[in-house]
C-alpha atoms as a PDB file:
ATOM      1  CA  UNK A   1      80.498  90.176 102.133  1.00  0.00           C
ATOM      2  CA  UNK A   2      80.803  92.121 105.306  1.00  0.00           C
ATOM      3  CA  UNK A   3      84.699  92.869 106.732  1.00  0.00           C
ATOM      4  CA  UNK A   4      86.433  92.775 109.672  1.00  0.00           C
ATOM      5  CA  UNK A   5      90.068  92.756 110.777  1.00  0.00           C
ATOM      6  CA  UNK A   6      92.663  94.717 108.376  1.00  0.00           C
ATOM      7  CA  UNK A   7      92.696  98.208 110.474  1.00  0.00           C
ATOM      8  CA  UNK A   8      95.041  99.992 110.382  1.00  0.00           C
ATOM      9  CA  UNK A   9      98.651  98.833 112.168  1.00  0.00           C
ATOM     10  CA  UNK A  10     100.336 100.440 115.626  1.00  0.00           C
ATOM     11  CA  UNK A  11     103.685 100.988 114.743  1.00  0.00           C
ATOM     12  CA  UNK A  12     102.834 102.686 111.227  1.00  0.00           C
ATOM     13  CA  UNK A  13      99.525 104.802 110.449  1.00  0.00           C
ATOM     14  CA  UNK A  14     100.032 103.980 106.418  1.00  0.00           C
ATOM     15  CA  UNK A  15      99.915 100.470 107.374  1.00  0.00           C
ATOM     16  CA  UNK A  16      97.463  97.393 107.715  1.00  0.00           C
ATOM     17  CA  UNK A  17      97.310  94.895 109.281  1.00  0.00           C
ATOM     18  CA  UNK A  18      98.104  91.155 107.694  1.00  0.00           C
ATOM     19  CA  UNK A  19      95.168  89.426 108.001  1.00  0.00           C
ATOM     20  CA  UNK A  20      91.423  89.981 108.672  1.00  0.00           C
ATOM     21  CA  UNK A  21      88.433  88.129 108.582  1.00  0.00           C
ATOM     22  CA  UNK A  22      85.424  88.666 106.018  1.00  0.00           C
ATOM     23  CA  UNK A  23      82.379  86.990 106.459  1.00  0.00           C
ATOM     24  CA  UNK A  24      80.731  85.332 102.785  1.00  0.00           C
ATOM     25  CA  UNK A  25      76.906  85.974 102.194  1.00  0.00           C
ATOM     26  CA  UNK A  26      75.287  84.567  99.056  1.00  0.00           C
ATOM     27  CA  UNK A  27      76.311  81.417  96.934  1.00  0.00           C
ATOM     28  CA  UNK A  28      78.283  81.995  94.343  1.00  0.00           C
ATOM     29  CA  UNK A  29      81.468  80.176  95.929  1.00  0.00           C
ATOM     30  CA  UNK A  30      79.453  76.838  96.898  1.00  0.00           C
ATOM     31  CA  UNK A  31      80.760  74.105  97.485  1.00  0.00           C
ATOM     32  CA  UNK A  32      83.908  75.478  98.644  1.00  0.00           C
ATOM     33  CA  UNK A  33      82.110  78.319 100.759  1.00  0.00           C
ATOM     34  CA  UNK A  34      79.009  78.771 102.150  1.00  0.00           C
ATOM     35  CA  UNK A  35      76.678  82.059 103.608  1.00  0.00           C
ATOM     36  CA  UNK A  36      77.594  82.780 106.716  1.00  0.00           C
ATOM     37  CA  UNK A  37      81.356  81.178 106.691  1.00  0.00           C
ATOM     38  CA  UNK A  38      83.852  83.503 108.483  1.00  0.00           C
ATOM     39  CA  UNK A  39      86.929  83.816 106.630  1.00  0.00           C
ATOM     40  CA  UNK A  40      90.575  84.390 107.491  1.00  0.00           C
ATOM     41  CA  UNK A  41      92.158  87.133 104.824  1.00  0.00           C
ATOM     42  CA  UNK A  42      96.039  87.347 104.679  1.00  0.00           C
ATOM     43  CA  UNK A  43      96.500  90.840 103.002  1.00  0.00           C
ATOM     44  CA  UNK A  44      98.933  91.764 100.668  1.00  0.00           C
ATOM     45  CA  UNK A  45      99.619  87.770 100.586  1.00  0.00           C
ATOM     46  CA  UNK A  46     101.120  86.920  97.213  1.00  0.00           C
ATOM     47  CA  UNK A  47      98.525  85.422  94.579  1.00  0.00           C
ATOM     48  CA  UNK A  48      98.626  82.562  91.827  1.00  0.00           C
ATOM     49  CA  UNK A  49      95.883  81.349  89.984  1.00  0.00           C
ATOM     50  CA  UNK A  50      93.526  78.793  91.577  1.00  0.00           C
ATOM     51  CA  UNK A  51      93.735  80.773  94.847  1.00  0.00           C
ATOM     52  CA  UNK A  52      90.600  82.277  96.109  1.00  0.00           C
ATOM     53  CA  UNK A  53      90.939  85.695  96.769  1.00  0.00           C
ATOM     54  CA  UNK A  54      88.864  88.960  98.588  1.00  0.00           C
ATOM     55  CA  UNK A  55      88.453  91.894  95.936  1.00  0.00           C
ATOM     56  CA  UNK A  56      86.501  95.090  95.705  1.00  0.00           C
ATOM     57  CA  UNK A  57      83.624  94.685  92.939  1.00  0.00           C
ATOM     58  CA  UNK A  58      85.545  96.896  89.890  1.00  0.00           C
ATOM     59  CA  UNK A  59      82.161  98.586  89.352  1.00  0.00           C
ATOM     60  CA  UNK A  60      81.078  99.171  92.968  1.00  0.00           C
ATOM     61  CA  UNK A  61      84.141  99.327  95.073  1.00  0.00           C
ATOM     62  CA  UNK A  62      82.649 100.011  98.378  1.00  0.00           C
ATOM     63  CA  UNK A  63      81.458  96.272  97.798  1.00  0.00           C
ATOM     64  CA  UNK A  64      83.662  93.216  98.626  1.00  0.00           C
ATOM     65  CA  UNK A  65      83.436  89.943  97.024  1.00  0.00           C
ATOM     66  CA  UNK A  66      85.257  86.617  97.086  1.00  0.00           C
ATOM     67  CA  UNK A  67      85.801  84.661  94.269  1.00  0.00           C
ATOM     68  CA  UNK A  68      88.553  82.352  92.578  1.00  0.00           C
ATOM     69  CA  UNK A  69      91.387  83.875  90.479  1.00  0.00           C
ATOM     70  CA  UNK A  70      91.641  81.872  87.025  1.00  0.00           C
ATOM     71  CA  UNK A  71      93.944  83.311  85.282  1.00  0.00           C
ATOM     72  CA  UNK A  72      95.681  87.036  84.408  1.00  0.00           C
ATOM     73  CA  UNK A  73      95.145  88.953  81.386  1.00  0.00           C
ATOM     74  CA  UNK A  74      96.007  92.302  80.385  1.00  0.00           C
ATOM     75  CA  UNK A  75      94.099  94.465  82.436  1.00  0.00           C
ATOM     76  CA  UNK A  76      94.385  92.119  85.809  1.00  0.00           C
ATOM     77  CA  UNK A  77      92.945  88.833  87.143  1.00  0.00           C
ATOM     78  CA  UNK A  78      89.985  86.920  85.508  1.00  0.00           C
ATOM     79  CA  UNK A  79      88.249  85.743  88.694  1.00  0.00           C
ATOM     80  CA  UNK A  80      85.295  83.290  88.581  1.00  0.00           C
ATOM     81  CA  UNK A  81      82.854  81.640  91.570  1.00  0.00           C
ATOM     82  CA  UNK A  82      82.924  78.365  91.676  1.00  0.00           C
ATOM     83  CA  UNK A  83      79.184  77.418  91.870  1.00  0.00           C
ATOM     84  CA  UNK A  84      78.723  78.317  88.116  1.00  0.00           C
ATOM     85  CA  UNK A  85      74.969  78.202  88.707  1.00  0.00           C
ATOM     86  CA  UNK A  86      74.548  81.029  90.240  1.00  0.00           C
ATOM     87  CA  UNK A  87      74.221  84.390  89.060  1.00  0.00           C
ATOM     88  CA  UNK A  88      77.392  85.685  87.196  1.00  0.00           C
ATOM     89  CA  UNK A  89      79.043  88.475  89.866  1.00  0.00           C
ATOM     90  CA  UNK A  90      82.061  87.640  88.311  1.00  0.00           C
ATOM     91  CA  UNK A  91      84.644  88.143  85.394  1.00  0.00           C
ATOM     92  CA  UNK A  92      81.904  86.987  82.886  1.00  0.00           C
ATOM     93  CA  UNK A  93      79.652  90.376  84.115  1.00  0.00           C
ATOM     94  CA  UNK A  94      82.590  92.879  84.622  1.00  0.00           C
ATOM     95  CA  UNK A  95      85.597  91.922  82.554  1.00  0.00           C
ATOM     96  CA  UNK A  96      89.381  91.534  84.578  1.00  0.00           C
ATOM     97  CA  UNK A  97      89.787  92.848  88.145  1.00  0.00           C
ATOM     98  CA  UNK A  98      92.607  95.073  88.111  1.00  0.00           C
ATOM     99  CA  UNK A  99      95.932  94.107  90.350  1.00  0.00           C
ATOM    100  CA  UNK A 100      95.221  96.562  92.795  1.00  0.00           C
ATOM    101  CA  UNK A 101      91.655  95.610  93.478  1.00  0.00           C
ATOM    102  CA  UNK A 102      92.385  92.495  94.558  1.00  0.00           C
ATOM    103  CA  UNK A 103      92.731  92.788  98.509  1.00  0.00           C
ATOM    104  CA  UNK A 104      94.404  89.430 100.175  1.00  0.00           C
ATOM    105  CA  UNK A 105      93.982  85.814  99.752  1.00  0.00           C
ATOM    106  CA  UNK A 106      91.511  83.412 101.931  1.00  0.00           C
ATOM    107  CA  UNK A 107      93.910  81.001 104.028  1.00  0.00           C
ATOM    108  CA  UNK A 108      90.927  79.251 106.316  1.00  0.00           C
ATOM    109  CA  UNK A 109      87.129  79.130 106.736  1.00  0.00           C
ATOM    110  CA  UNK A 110      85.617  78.931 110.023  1.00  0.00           C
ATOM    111  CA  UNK A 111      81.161  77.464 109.713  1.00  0.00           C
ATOM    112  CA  UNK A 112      79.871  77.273 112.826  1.00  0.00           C
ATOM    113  CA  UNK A 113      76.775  75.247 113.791  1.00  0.00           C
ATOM    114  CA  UNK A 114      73.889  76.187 111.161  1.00  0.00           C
ATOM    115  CA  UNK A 115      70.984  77.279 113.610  1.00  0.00           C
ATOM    116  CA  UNK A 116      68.291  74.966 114.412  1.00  0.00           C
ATOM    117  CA  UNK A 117      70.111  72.131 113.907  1.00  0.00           C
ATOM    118  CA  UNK A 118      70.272  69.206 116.680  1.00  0.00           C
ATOM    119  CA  UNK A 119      72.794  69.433 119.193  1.00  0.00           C
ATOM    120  CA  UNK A 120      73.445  66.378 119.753  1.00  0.00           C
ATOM    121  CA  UNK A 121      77.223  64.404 120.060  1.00  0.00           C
ATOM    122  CA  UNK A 122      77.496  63.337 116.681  1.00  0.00           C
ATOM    123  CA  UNK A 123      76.864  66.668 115.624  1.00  0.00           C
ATOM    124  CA  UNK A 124      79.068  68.249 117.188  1.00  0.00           C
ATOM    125  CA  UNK A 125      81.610  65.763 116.861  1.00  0.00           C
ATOM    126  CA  UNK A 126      81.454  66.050 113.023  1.00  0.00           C
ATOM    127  CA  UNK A 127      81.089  69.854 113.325  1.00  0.00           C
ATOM    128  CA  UNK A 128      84.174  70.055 115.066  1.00  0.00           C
ATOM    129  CA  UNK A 129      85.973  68.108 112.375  1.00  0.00           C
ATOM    130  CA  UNK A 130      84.666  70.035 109.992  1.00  0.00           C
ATOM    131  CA  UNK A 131      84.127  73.973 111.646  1.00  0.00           C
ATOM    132  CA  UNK A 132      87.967  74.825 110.774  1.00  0.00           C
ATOM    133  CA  UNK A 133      89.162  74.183 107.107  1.00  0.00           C
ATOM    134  CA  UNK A 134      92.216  75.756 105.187  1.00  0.00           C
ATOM    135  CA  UNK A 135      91.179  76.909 101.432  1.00  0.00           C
ATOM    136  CA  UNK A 136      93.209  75.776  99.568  1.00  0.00           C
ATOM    137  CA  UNK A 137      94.182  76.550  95.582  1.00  0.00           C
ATOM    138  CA  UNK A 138      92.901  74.802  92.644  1.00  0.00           C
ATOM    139  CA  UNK A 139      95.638  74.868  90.408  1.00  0.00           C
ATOM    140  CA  UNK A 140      93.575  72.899  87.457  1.00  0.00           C
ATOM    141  CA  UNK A 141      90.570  75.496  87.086  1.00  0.00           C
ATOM    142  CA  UNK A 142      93.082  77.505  85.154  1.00  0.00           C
ATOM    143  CA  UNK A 143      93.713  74.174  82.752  1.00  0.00           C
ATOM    144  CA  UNK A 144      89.627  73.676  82.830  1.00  0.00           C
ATOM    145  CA  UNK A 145      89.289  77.284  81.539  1.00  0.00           C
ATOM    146  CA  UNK A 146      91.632  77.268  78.487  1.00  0.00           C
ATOM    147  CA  UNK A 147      89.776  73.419  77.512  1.00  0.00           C
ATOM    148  CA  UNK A 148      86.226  74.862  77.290  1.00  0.00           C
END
């Protein structure tokens, strides 16, 4: 996941901005995400489970992922993808993220047109239905978790 956005504010050097955008690369958060999906980050947003969340990787910090926050447990948030095919880079590999690793919640995705497809009017018409999404919360993969 690459980052952009959260710099540092005007009025306060300590500060950063409120949101950002991240862009997602690999699969592990199909079908709600996709590669290449920009993503709008609020930082410092406040967090519940089912929201899906940016976070530095607890074992290699300089590297940002996005995933869903399940649950918390003592140590921080249990945080899982949500295409459970793919490869586990994820609380089942690394254990909780702590609190403080956890960088801002995802409010909206923006896909643009996948290259080489057709331009034609219907789609684009049905891109630009579908281009600019909010991500929203799933409050039941908490409840889905605790029933395996």
């Amino acid at each position: 996941m690459t980052e952009r956005g959260g710099e540092r504010g005007e009025g306060d050097p300590g500060r950063k901005a409120p949101f950002g955008v991240a862009e997602v690369t690999g699969p592990s958060m199909v079908p709600t995400l996709h590669h290449g999906d920009q993503l709008l980050v609020h930082y410092g947003a406040p967090l519940r489970a089912g929201d899906v969340a940016v976070l530095r990787h607890p074992l290699q910090q300089d590297l940002l992922i996005v995933k869903r926050l399940v649950e918390r447990r003592d140590g921080g948030w249990w945080v899982l993808g949500d295409n459970r095919a793919a490869e586990a880079v994820d609380s089942r590999a690394f254990g909780p993220v702590p609190e403080d690793l956890v960088l801002g919640r995802v409010r909206a995705r923006y896909r643009g047109i996948r290259p080489g497809r057709q331009r034609s009017v219907g789609v684009v018409l049905s891109w630009l239905v579908s281009a600019v999404r909010p991500v929203l919360a799933d409050r039941s993969v908490s409840r889905r978790l605790r029933a395996r």
